[in-house]
Protein backbone atom coordinates (compact mmCIF):
# COMPACT_ATOMS: atom_id res chain seq x y z
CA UNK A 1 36.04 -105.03 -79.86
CA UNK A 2 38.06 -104.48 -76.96
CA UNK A 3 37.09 -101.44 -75.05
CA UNK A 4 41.06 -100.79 -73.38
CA UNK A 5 43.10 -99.30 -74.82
CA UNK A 6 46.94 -100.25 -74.14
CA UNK A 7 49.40 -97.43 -74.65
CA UNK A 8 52.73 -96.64 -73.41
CA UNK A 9 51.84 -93.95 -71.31
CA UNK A 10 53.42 -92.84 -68.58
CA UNK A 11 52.97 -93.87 -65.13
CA UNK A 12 53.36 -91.14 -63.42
CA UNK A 13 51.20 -89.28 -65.38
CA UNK A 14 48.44 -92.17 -65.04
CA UNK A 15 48.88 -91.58 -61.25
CA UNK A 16 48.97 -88.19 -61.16
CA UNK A 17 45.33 -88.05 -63.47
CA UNK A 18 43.89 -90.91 -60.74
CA UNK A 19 44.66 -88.96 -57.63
CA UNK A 20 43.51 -85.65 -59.42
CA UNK A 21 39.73 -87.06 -60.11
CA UNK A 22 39.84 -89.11 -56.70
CA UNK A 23 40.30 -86.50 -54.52
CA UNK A 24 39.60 -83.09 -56.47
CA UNK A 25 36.39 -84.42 -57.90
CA UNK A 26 35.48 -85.87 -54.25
CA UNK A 27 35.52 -82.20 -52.92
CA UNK A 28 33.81 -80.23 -55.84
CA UNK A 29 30.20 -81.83 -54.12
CA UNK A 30 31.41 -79.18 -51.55
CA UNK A 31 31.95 -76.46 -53.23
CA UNK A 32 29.00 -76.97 -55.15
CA UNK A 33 26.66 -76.39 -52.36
CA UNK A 34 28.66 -73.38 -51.02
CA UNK A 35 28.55 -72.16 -54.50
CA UNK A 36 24.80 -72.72 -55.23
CA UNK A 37 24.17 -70.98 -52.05
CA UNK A 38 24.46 -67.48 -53.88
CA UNK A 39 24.16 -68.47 -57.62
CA UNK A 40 21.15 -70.14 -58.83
CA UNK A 41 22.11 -73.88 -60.36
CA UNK A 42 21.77 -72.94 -64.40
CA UNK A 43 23.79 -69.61 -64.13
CA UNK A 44 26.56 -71.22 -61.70
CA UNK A 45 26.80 -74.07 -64.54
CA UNK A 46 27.07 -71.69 -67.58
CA UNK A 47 29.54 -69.25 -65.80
CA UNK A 48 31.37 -72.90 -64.52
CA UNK A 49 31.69 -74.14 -67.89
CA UNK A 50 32.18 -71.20 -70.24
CA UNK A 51 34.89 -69.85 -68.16
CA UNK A 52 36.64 -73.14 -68.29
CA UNK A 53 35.83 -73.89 -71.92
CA UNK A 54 37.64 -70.54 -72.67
CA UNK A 55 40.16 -71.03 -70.97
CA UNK A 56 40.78 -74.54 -72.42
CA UNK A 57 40.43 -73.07 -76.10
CA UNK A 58 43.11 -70.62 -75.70
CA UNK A 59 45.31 -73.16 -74.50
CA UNK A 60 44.14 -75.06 -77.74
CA UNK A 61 44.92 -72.31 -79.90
CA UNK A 62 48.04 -71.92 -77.97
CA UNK A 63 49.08 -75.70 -78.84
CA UNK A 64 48.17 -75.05 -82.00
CA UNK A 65 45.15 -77.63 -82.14
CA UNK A 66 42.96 -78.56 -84.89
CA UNK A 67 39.82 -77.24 -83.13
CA UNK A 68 37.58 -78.22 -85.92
CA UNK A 69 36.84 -81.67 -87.11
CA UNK A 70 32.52 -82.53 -87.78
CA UNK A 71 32.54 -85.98 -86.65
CA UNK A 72 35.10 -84.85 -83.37
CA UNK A 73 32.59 -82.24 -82.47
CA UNK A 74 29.61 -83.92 -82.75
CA UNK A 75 30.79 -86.80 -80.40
CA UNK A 76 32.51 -84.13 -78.18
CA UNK A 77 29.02 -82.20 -78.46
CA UNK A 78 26.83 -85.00 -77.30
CA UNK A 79 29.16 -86.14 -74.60
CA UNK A 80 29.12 -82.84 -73.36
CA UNK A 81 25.51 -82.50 -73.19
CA UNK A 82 25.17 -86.01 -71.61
CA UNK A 83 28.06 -85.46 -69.30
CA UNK A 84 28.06 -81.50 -67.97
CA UNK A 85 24.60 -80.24 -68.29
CA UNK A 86 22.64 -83.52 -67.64
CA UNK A 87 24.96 -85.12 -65.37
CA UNK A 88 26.88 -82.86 -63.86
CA UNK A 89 23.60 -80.47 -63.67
CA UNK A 90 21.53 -82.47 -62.38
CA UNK A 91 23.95 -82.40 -58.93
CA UNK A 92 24.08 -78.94 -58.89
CA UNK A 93 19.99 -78.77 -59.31
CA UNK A 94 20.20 -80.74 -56.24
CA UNK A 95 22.58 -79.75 -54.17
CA UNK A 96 20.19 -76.55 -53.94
CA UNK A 97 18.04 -79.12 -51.23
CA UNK A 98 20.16 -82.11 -50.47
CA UNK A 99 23.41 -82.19 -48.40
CA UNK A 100 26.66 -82.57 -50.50
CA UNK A 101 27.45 -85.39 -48.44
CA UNK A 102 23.87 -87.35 -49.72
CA UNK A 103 24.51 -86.42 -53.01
CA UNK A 104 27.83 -88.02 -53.59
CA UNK A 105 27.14 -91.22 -51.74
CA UNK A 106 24.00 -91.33 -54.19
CA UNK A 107 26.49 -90.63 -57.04
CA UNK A 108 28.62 -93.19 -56.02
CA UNK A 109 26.09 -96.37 -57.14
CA UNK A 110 27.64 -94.52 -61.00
CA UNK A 111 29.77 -98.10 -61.87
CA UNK A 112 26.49 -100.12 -61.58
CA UNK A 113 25.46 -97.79 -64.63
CA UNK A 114 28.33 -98.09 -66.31
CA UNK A 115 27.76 -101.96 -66.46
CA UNK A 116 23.80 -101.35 -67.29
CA UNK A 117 24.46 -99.31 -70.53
CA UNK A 118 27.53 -100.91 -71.53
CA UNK A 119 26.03 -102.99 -74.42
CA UNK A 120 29.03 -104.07 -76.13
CA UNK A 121 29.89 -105.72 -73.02
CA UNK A 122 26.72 -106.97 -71.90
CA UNK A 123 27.29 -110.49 -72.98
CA UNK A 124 30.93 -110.47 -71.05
CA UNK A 125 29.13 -108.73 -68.19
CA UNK A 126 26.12 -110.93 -67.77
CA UNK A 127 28.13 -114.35 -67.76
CA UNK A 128 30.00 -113.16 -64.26
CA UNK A 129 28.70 -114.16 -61.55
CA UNK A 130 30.58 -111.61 -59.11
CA UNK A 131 29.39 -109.36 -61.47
CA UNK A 132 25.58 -110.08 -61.48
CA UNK A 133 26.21 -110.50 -57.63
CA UNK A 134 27.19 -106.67 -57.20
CA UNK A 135 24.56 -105.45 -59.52
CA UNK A 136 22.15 -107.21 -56.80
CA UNK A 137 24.01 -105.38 -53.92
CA UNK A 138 24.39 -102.37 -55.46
CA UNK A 139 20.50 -101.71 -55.52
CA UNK A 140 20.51 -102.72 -51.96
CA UNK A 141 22.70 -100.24 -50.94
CA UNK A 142 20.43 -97.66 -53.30
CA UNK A 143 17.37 -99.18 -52.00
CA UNK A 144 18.64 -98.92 -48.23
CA UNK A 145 19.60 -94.77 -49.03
CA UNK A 146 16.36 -94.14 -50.62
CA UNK A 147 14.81 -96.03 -47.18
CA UNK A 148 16.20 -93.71 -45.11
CA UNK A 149 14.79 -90.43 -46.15
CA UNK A 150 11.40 -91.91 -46.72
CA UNK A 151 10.57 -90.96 -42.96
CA UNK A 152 12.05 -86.79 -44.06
CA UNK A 153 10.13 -87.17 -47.57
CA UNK A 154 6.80 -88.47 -45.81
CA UNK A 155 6.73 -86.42 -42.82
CA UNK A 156 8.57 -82.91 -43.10
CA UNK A 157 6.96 -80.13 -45.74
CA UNK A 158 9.86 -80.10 -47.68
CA UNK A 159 9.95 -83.89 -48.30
CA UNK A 160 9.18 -83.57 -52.01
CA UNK A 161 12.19 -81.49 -52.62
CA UNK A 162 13.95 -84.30 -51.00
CA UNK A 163 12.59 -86.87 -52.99
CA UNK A 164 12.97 -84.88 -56.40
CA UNK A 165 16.32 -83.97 -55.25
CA UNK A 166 17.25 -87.81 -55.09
CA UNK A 167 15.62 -88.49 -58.53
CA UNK A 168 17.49 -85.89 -60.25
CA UNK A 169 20.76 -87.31 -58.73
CA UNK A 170 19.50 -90.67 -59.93
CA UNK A 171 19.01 -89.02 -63.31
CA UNK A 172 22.44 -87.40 -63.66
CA UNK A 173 24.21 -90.46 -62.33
CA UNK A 174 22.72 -92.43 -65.14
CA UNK A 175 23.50 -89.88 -67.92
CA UNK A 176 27.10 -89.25 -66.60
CA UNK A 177 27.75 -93.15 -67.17
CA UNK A 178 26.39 -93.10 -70.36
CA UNK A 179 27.56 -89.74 -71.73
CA UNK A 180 31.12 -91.83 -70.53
CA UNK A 181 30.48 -95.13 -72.50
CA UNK A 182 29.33 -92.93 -75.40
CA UNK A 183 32.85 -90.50 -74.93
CA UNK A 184 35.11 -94.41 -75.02
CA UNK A 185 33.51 -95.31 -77.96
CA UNK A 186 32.93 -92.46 -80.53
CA UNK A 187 35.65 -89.50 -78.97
CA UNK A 188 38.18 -88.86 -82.01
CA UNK A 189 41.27 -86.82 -81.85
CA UNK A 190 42.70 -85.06 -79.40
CA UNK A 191 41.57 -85.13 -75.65
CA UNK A 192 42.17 -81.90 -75.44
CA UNK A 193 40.13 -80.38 -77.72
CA UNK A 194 37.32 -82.91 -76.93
CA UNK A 195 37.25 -81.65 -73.40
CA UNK A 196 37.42 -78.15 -74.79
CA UNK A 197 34.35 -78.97 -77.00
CA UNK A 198 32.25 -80.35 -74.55
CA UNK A 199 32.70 -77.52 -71.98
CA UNK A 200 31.61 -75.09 -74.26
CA UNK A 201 28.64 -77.41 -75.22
CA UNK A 202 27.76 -77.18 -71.62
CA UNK A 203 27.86 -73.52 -70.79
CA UNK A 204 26.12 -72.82 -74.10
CA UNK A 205 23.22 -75.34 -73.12
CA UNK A 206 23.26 -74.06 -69.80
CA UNK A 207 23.25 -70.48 -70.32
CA UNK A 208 19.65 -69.97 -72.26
CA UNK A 209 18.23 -72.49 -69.52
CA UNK A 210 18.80 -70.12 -67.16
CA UNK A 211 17.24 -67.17 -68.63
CA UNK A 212 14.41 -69.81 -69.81
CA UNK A 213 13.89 -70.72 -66.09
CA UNK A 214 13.99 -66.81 -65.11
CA UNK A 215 17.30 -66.99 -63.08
CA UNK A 216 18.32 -63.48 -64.01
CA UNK A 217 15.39 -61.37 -63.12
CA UNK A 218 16.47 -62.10 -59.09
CA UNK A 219 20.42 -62.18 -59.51
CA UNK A 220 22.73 -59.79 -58.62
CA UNK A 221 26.08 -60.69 -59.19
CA UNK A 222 26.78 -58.20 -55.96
CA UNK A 223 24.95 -59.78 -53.53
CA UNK A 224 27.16 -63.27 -54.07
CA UNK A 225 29.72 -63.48 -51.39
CA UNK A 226 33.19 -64.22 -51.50
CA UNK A 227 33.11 -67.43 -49.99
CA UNK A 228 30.94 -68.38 -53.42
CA UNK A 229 33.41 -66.66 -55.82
CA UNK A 230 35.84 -68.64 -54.21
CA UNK A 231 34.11 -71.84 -54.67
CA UNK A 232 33.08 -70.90 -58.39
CA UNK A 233 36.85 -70.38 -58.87
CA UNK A 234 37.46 -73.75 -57.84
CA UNK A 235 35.35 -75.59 -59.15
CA UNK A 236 36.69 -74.26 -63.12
CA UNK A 237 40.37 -74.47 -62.48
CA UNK A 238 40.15 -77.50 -60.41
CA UNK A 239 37.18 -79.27 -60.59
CA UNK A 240 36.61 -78.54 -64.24
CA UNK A 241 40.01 -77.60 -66.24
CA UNK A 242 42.17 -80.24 -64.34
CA UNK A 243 39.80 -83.28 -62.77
CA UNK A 244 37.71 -83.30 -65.79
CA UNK A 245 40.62 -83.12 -68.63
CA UNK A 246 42.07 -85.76 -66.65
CA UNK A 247 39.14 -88.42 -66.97
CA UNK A 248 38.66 -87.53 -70.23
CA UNK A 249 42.47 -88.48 -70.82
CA UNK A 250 42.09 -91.14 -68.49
CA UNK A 251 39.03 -92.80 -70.29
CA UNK A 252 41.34 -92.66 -73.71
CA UNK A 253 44.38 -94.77 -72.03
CA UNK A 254 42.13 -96.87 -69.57
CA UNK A 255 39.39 -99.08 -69.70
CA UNK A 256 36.34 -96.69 -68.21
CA UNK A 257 35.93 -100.10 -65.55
CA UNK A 258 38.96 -98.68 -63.89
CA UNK A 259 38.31 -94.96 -64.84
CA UNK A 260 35.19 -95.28 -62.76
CA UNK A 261 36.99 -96.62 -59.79
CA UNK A 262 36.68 -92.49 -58.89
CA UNK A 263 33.14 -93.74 -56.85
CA UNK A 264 35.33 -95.31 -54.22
CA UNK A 265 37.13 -92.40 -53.16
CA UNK A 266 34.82 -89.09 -53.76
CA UNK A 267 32.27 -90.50 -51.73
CA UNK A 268 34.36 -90.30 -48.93
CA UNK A 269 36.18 -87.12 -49.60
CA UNK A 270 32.78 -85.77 -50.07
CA UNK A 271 31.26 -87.15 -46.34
CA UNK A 272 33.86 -85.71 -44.97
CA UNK A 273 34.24 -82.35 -46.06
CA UNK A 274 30.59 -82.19 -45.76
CA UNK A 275 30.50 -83.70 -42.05
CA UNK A 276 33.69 -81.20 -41.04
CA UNK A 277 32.96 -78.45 -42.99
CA UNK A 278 29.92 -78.09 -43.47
CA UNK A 279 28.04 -79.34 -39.94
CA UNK A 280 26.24 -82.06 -42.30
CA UNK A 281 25.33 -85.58 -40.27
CA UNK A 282 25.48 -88.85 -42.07
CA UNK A 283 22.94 -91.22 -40.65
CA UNK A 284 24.00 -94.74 -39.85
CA UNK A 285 22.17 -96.39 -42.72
CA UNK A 286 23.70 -93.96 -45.04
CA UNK A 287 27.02 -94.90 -43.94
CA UNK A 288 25.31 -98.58 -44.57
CA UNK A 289 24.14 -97.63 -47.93
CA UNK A 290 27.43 -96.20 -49.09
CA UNK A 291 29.73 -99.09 -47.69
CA UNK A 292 27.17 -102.04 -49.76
CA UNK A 293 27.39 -99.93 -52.93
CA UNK A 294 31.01 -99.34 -52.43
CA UNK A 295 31.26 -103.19 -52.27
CA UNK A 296 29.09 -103.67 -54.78
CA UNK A 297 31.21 -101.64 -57.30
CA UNK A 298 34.47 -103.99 -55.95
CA UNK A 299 32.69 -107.33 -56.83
CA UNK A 300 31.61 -105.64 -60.51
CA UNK A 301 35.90 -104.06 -61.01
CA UNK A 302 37.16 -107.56 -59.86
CA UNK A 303 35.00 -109.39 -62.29
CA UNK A 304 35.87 -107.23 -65.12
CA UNK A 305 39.54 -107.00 -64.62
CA UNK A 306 39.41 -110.87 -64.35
CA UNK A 307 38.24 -111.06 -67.44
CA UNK A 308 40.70 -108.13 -69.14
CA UNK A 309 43.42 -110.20 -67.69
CA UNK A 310 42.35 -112.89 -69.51
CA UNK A 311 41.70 -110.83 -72.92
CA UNK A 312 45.47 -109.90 -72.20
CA UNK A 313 46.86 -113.03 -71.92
CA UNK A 314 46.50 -114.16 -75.60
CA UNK A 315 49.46 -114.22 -78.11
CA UNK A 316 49.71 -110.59 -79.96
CA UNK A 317 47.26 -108.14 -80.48
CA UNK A 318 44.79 -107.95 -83.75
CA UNK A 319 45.23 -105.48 -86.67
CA UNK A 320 42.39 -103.51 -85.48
CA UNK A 321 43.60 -103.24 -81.57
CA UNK A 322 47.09 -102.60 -82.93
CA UNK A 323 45.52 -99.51 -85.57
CA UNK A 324 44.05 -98.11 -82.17
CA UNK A 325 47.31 -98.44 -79.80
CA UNK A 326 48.62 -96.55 -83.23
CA UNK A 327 46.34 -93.80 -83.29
CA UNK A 328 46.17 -93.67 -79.55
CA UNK A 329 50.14 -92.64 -79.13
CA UNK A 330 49.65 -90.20 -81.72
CA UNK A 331 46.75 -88.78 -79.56
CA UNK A 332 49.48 -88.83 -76.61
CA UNK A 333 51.37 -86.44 -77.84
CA UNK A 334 48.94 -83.67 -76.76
CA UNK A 335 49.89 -84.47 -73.15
């Protein structure tokens, strides 16, 4: 079964969701750090989330959206989980040691991931050359990051922060792509109330975690500055209500090949924020690392659109692809 979805959406709006995850997501590895810097990782995540999964349910209830629906929520539920607190967790675990700039050039080897645990496609996948080709590059480029802070992990006394720092990314990256796959295939319903569903999941995981890991018995919420307030703040309006309702959308009215197209761009919004910002120095083999996994995710998009070009070309659409562009423009209506 085909895994895009054609709709007649509109392209504005398709535009408008692209540039909100390239560039908004690309600057929440930013205001991460600055936010971590006063709130320990698990409490910043469950205030992050349940303030935005509130605010997203009143504007469900305000819509008048069926909120409740078992098979909805449990898909919603474990993308959630496999999403916000693994993936989205595990980079605010590590932004605690690693500079935001690191982390999101690490983040950015996600498509090769998305390839990996995309079985349904594996068969298309595996037969492309260019695609094969980039997988190959792509761990070069991963390889060549991980090379360049063996000298900090080896030699400095915080080293194995730095190295569990990277893992954890590693970790996250991989659950974010497959919390996605899992979010294309199984999400029912409205986007909406998905995203609203998978928030709340989050905070809720998040918030006994961080009374579980004793965050609370050193936290004062009056000793957090404004500057981290501030970057709380954006990181739920922006980062989580707006940039992350719009991949959801986007991953119900595009194939999540082109969804993920995000690693080209917050990569680089994240170097330089973090370079301008926040004093933080890219090395030359990072810069390396980040243009050969960049490239590596080009060669792997080509190959795939290629071959949805080709899946397009045929005469008509099936009875089961024409049920989903059915159910798909009811979904629309939410927007």
């Amino acid at each position: 079964m085909s895994t895009v979805t054609k709709k007649p959406v509109s392209t504005v709006m398709v535009i408008l969701a692209f540039a909100t995850v390239y560039l908004v997501w690309g600057s929440t590895y930013f205001f991460i750090q600055k936010a971590v810097h006063d709130f320990p990782p698990l409490i910043m995540g469950a205030l992050r989330f349940l303030v935005a999964g509130s605010i997203m349910l009143t504007w469900c209830l305000i819509k008048g959206e069926k909120l409740w629906d078992p098979q909805q929520a449990k898909a919603a539920i474990i993308t959630g989980v496999l999403l916000l607190f693994v993936g989205n967790g595990c980079v605010i675990w590590a932004e605690k040691t690693l500079p935001s700039s690191l982390v999101a050039v690490w983040i950015s080897s996600a498509p090769i991931w998305f390839v990996l645990l995309e079985k349904p496609k594996w068969k298309e996948n595996f037969r492309s050359a260019s695609t094969i080709i980039g997988l190959i590059v792509g761990f070069i480029g991963v390889v060549l990051l991980l090379s360049d802070q063996l000298d900090a992990i080896m030699n400095t006394p915080g080293g194995g922060e730095t190295l569990a720092g990277l893992l954890i990314v590693l970790v996250g990256c991989i659950s974010w792509a497959g919390g996605s796959i899992y979010s294309k295939y199984n999400s029912k319903g409205s986007a909406l109330v998905n995203t609203t569903w998978q928030m709340l999941t989050a905070g809720f995981v998040f918030l006994p975690g961080s009374f579980i890991a004793g965050e609370w018995k050193a936290f004062s919420f009056a000793a957090v500055s404004s500057g981290a307030w501030f970057s709380l703040g954006y990181l739920i309006v922006f980062g989580s209500v707006l940039a992350f309702s719009a991949y959801v959308w986007l991953l119900q009215v595009r194939s999540p090949t082109q969804v993920s197209t995000y690693a080209y761009v917050n990569p680089v919004v994240a170097v330089l924020l973090g370079v301008f910002f926040a004093n933080e120095v890219m090395s030359l083999w990072q810069l390396v690392g980040l243009a050969i996994i960049l490239g590596s995710v080009l060669l792997i998009n080509l190959a795939k659109y290629r071959n949805s070009n080709k899946d397009n070309s045929g005469n008509g659409a099936s009875a089961a692809v024409n049920k989903r562009i059915i159910v798909s423009n009811a979904q629309e209506k939410m927007a």
